[in-house]
C-alpha atoms as a PDB file:
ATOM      1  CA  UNK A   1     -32.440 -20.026  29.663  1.00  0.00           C
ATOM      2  CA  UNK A   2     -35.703 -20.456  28.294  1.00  0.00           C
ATOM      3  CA  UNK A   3     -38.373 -20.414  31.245  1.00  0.00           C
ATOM      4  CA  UNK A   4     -40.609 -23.163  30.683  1.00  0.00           C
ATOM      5  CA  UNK A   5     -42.973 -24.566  33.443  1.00  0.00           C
ATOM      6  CA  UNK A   6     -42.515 -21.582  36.554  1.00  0.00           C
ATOM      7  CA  UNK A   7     -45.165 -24.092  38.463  1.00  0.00           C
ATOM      8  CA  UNK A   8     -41.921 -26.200  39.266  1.00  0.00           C
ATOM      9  CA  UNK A   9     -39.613 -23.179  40.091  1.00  0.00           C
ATOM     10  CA  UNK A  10     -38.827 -23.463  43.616  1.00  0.00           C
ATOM     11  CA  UNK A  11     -39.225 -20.189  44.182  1.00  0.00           C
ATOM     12  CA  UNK A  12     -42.811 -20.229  42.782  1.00  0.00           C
ATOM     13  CA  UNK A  13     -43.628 -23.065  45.265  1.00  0.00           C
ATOM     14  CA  UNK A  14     -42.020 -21.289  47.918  1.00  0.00           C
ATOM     15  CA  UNK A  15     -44.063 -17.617  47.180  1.00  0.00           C
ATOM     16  CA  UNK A  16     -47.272 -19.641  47.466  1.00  0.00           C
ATOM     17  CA  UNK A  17     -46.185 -21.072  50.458  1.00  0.00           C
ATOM     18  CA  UNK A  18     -46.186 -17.776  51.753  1.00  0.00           C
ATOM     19  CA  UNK A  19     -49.363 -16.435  50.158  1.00  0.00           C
ATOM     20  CA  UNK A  20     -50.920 -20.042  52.499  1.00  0.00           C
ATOM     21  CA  UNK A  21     -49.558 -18.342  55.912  1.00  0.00           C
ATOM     22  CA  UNK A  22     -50.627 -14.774  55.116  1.00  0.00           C
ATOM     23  CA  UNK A  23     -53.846 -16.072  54.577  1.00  0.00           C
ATOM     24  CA  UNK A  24     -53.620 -18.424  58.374  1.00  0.00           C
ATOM     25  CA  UNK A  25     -52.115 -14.704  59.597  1.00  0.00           C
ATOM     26  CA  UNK A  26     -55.159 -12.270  58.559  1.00  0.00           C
ATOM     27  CA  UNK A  27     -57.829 -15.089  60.078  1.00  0.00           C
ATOM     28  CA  UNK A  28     -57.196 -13.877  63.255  1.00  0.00           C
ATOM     29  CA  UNK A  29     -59.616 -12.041  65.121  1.00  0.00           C
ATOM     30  CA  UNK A  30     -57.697  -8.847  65.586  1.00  0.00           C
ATOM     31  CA  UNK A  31     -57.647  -8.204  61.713  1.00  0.00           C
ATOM     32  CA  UNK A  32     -62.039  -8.708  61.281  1.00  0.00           C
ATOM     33  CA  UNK A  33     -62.641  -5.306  60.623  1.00  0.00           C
ATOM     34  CA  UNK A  34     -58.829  -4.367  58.928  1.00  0.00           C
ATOM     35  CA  UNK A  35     -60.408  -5.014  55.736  1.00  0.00           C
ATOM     36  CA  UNK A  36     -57.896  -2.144  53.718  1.00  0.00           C
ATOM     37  CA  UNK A  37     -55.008  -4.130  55.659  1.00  0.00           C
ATOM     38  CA  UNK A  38     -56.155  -7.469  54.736  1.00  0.00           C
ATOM     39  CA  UNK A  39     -56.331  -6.393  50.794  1.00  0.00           C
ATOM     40  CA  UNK A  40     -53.351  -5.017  50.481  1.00  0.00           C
ATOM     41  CA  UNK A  41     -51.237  -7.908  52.071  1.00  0.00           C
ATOM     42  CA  UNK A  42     -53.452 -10.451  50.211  1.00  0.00           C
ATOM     43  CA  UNK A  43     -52.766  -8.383  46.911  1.00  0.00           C
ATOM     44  CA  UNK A  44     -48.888  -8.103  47.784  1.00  0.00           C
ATOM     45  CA  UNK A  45     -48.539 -11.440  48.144  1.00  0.00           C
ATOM     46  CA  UNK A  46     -50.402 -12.607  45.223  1.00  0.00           C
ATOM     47  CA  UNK A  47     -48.328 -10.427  43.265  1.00  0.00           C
ATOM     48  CA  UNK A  48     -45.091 -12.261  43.938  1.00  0.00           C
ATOM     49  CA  UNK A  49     -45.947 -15.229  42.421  1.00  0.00           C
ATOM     50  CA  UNK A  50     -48.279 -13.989  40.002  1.00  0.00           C
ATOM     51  CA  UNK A  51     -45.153 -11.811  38.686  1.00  0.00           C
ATOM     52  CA  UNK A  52     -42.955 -14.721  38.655  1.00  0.00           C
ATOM     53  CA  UNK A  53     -45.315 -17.003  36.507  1.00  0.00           C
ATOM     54  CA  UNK A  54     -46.029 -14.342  34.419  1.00  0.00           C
ATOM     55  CA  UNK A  55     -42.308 -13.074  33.474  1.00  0.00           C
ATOM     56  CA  UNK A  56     -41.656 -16.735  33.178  1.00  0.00           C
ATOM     57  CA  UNK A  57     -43.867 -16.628  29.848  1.00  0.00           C
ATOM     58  CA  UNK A  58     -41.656 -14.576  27.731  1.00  0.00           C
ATOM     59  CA  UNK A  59     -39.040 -16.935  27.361  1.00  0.00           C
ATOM     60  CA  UNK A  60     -36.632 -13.661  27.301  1.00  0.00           C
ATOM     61  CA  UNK A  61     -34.229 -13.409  30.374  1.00  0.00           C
ATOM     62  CA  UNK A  62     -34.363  -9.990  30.444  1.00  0.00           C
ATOM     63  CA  UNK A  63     -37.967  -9.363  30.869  1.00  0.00           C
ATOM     64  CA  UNK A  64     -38.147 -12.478  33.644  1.00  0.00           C
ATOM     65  CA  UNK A  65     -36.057 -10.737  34.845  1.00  0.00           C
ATOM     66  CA  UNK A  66     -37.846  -7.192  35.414  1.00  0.00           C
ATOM     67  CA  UNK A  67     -40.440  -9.257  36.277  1.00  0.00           C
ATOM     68  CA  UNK A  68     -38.578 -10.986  39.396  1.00  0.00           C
ATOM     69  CA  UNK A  69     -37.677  -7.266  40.737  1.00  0.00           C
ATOM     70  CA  UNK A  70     -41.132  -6.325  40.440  1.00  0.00           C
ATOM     71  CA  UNK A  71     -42.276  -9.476  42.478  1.00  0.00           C
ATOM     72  CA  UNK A  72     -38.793  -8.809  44.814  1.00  0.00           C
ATOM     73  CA  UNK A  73     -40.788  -5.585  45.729  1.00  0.00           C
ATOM     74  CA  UNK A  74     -44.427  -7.274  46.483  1.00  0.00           C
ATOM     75  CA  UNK A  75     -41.922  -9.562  48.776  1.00  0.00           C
ATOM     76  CA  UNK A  76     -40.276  -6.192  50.731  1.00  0.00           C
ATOM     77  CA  UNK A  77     -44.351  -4.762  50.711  1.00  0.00           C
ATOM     78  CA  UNK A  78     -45.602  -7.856  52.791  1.00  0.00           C
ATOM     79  CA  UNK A  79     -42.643  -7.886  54.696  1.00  0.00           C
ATOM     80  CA  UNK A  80     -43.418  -3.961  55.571  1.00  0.00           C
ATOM     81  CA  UNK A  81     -46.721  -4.986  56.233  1.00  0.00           C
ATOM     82  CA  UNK A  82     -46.145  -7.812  59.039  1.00  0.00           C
ATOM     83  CA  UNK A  83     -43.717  -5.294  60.521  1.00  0.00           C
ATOM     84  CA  UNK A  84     -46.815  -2.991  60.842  1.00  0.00           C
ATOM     85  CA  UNK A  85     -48.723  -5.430  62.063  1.00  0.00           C
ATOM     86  CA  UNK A  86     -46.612  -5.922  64.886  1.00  0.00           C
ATOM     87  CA  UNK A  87     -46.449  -2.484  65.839  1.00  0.00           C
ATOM     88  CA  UNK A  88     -49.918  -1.980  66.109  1.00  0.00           C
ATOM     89  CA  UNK A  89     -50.659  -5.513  68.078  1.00  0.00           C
ATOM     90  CA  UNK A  90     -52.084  -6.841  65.387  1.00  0.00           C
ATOM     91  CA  UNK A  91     -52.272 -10.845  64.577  1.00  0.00           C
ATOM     92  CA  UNK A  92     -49.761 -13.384  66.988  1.00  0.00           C
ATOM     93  CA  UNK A  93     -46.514 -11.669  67.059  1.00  0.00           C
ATOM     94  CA  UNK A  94     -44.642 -14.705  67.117  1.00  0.00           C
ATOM     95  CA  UNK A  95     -46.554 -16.044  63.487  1.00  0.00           C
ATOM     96  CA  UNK A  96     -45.830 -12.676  61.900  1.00  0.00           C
ATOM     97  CA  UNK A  97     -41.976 -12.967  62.616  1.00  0.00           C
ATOM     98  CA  UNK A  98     -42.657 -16.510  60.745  1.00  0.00           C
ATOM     99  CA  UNK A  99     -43.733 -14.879  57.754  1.00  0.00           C
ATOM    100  CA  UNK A 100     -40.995 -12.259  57.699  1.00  0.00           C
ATOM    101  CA  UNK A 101     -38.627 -14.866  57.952  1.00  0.00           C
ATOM    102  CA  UNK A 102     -40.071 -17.123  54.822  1.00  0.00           C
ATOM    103  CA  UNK A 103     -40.365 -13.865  52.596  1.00  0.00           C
ATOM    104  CA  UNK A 104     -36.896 -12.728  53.495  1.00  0.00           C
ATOM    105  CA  UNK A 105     -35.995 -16.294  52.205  1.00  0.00           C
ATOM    106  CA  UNK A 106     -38.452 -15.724  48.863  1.00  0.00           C
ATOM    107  CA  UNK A 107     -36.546 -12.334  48.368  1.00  0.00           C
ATOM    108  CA  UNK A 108     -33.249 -14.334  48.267  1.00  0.00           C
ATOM    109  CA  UNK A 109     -33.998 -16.728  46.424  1.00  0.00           C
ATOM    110  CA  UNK A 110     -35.820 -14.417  43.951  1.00  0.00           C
ATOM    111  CA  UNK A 111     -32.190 -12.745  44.066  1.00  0.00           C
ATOM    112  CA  UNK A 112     -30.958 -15.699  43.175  1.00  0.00           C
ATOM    113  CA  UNK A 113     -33.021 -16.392  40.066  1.00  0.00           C
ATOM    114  CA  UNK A 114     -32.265 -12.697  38.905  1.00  0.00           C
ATOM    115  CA  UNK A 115     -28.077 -13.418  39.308  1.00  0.00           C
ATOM    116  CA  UNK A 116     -28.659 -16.734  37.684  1.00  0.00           C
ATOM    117  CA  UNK A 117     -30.442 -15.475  34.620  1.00  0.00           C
ATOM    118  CA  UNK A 118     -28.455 -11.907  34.570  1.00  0.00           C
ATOM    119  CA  UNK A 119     -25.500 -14.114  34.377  1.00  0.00           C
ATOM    120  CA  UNK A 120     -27.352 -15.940  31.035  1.00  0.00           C
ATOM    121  CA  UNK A 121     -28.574 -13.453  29.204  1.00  0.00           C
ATOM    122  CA  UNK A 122     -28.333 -13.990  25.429  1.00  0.00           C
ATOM    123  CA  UNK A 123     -25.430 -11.218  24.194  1.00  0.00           C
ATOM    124  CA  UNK A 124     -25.708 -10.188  20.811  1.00  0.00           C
ATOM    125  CA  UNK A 125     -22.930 -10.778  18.180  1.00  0.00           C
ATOM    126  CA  UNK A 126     -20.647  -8.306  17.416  1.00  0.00           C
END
């Protein structure tokens, strides 16, 4: 499969529908002065989608698809991170469970996309 157009992957749509609620998440007033916190979820969660655009432009399987593990592991970081978050009280407890819930559903789907195209790779003649 040649990856053409990741803006339309639902997946993609889906990753920035999470980086929308981590953003509503870290307004709250118990995160004002977690600015290290509030980087590195912002910076995890950019990096999901950010990985799967950009793995998406070498129309080669196998690097998408290195690409889509790397962004699988921004997806586990913000999950960690809303996990944290709980245990220390941070943020509405109830939102944060949101969140993990829609970036265990980005992982899968990411897992997905990585069995689909594993299961496409070009094979060389031999």
């Amino acid at each position: 499969m040649m990856a053409k157009n990741f803006e339309n992957f639902p997946v993609y749509i889906k990753s920035l529908d999470l980086i929308e609620k981590v953003y509503e998440f870290i307004q709250n007033q118990s995160f004002q002065k977690e600015f290290e916190f509030n980087n590195q979820i912002k910076r995890a969660s950019f990096s999901i989608s950010n990985n799967i655009a950009e793995g998406s432009e070498y129309n080669n399987n196998r690097q998408f698809i290195r690409y889509l593990k790397i962004a699988k592991g921004s997806c586990a970081e913000v999950k960690s991170m809303l996990i944290v978050s709980k245990r220390l009280k941070l943020g509405d407890e109830n939102k944060a469970e949101e969140i993990i819930t829609l970036s265990r559903e980005v992982s899968s789907n990411i897992s997905n996309f990585i069995k689909y195209l594993s299961e496409n790779i070009e094979r060389p003649n031999l």
